[in-house]
N, C-alpha and C. Protein backbone atom coordinates (compact mmCIF):
# COMPACT_ATOMS: atom_id res chain seq x y z
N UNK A 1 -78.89 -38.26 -39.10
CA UNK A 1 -78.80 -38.01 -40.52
C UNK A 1 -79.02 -39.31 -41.26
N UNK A 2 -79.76 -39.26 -42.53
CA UNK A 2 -80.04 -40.27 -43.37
C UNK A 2 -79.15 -40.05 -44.55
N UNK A 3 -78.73 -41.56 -45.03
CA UNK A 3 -77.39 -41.25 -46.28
C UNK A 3 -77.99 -42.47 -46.94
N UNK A 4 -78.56 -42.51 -48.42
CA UNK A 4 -78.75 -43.40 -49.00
C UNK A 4 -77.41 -43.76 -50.01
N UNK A 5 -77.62 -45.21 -50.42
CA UNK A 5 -76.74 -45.42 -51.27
C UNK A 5 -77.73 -46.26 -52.11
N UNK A 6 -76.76 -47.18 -53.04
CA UNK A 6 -77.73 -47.77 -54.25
C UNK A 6 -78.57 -48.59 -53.06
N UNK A 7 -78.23 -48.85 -52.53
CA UNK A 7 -78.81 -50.41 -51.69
C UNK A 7 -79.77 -49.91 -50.67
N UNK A 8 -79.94 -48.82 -50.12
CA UNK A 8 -80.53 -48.83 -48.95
C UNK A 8 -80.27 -47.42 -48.54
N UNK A 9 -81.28 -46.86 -47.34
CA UNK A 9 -81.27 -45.42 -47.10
C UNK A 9 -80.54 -46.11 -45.53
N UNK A 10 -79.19 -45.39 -44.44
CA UNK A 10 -78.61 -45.66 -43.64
C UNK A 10 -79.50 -44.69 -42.60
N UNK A 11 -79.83 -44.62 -41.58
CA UNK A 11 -79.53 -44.18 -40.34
C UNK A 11 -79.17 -43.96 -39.50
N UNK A 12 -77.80 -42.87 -39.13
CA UNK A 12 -76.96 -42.85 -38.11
C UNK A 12 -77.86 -42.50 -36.78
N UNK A 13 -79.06 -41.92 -36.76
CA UNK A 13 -79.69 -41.97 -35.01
C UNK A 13 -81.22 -42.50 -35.15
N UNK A 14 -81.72 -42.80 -34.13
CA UNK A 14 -82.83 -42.95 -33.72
C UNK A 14 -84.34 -42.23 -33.98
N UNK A 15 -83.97 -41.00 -34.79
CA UNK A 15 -84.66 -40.29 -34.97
C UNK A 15 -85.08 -40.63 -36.38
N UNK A 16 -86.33 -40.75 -36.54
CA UNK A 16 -86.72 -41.20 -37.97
C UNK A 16 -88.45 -40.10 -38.90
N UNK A 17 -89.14 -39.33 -37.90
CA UNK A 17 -89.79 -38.68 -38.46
C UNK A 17 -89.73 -37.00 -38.63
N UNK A 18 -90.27 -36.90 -39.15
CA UNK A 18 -90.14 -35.18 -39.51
C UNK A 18 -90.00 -35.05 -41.25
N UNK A 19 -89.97 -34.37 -41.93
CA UNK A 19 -90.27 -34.27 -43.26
C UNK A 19 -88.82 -33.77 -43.98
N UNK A 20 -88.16 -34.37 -44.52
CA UNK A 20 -86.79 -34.50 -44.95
C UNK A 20 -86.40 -33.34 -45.84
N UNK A 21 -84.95 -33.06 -45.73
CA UNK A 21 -84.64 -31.45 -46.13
C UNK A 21 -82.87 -32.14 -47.00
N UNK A 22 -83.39 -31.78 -48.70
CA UNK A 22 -82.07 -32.50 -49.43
C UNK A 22 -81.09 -31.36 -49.32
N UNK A 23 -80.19 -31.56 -49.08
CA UNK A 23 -78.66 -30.40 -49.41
C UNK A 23 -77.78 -31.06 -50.16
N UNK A 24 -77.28 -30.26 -50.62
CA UNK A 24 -75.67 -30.69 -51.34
C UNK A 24 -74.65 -30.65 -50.62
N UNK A 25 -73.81 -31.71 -50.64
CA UNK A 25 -72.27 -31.58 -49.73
C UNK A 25 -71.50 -30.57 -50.65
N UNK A 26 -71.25 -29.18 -50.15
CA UNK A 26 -69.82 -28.19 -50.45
C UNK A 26 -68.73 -29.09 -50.79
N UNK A 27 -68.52 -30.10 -49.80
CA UNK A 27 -66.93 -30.98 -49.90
C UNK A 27 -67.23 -31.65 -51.08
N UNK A 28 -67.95 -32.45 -51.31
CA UNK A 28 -68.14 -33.31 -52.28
C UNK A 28 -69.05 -33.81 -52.99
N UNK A 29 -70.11 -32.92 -53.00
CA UNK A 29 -71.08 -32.41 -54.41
C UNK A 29 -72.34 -33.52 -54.08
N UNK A 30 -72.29 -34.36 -53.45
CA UNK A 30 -73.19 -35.98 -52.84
C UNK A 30 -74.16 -34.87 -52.34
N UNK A 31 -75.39 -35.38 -51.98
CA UNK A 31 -76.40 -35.37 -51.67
C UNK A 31 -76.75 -35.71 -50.48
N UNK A 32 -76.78 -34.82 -49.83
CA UNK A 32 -77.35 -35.01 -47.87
C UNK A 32 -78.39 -35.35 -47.87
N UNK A 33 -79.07 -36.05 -46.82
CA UNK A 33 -80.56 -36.32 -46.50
C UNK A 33 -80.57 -35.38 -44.88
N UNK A 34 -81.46 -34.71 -44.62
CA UNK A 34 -81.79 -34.47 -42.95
C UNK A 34 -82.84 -34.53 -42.47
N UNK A 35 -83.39 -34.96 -41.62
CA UNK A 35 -84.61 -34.74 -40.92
C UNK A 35 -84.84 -33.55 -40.35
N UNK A 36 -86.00 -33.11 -40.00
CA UNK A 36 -86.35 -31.59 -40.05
C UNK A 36 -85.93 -31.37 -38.46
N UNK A 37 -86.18 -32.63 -37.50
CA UNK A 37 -85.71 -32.32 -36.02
C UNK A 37 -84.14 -32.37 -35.92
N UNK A 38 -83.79 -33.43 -36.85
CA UNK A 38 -82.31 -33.51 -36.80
C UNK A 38 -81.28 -32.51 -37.21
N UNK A 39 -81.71 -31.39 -37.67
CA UNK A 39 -81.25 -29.96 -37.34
C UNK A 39 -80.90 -29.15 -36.26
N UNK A 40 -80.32 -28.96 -35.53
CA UNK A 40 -80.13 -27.92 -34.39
C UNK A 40 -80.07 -26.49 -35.00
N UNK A 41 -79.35 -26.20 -35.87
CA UNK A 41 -78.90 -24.92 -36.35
C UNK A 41 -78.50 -24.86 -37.65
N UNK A 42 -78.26 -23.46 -38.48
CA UNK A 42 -78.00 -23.40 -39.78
C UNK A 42 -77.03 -22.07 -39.70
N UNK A 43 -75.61 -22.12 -40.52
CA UNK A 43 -74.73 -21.26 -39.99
C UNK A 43 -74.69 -20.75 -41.11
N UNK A 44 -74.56 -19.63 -41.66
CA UNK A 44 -73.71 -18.83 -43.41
C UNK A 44 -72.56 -19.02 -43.07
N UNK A 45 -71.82 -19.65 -43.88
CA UNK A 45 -70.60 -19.60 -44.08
C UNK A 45 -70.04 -17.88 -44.98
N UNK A 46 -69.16 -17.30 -44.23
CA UNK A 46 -69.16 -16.15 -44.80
C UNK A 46 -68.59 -16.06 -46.42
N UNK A 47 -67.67 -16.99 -46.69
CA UNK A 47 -67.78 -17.18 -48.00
C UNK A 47 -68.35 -17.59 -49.03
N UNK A 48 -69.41 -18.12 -48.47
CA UNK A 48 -70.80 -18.73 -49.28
C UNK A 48 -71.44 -20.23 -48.69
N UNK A 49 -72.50 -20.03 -49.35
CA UNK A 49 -72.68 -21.36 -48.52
C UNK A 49 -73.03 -21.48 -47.04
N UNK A 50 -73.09 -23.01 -46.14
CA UNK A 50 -73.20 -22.58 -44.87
C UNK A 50 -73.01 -24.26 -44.56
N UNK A 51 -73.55 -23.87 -42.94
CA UNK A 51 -72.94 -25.48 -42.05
C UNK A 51 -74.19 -25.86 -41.57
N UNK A 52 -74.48 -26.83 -41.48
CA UNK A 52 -75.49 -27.76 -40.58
C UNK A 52 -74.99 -28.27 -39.72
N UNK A 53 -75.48 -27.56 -38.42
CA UNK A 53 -75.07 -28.63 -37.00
C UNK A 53 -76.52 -29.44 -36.33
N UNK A 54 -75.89 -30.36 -36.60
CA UNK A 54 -76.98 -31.14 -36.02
C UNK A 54 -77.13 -31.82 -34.46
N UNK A 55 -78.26 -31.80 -34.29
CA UNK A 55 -78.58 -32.54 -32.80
C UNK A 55 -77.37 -33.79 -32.03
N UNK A 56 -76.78 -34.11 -32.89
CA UNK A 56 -75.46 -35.37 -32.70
C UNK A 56 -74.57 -34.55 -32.56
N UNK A 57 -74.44 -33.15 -32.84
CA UNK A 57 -72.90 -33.14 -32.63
C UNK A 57 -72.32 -32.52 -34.04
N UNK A 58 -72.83 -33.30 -35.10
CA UNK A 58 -72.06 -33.30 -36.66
C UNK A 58 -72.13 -31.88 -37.67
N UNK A 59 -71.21 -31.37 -37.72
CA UNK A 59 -71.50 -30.46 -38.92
C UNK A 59 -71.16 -30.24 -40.11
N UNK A 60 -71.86 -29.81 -41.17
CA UNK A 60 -71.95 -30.46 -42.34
C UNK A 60 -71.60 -29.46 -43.22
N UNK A 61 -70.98 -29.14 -44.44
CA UNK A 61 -70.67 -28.10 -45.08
C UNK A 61 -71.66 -28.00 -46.42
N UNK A 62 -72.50 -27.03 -46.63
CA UNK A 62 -73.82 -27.61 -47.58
C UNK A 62 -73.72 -25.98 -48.61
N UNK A 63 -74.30 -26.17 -50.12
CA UNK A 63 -73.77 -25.53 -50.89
C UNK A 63 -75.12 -23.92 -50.73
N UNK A 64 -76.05 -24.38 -49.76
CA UNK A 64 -76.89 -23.32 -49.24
C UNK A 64 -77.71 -23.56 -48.39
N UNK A 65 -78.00 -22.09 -47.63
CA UNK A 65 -78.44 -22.44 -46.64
C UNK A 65 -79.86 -23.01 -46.31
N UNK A 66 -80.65 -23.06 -47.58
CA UNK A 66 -82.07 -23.61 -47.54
C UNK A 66 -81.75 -24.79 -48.44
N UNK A 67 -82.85 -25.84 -47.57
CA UNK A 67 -82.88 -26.95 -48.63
C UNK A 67 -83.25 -26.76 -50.15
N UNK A 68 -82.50 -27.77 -51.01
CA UNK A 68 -82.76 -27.72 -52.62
C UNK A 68 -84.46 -28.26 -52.59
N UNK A 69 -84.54 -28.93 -51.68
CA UNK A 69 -86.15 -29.95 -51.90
C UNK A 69 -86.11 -30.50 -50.49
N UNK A 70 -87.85 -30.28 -50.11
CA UNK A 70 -88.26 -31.33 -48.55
C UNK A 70 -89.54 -31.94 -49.31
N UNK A 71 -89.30 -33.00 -48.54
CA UNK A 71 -90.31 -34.06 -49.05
C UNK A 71 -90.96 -34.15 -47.93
């Protein structure tokens, strides 16, 4: 997963191409970055919304289940 801040876009893995997919964090309204491989799965949350589990392990609580914008 990619997380920019003012300063710089972060990279928590090794994985760096594929065409990027923006979500909204459910928890806290911030702005996800993902790579299109760095997806494993996409869950509905039955109350709305849904989870991103990704290839690491991590899952993410996002305000829908399709990206807002891929670049």
């Amino acid at each position: 997963m990619t997380y920019p801040n003012a300063i710089r876009i972060h990279h928590y893995n090794n994985v760096t191409w594929g065409p990027i997919h923006y979500y909204t964090s459910a928890v806290t309204g911030n702005r996800l970055i993902f790579r299109a491989n760095e997806i494993e799965r996409i869950a509905f949350n039955p109350l709305g919304g849904a989870y991103i589990h990704t290839v690491e392990g991590g899952i993410f609580a996002v305000q829908t289940a399709s990206p807002e914008y891929i670049a």
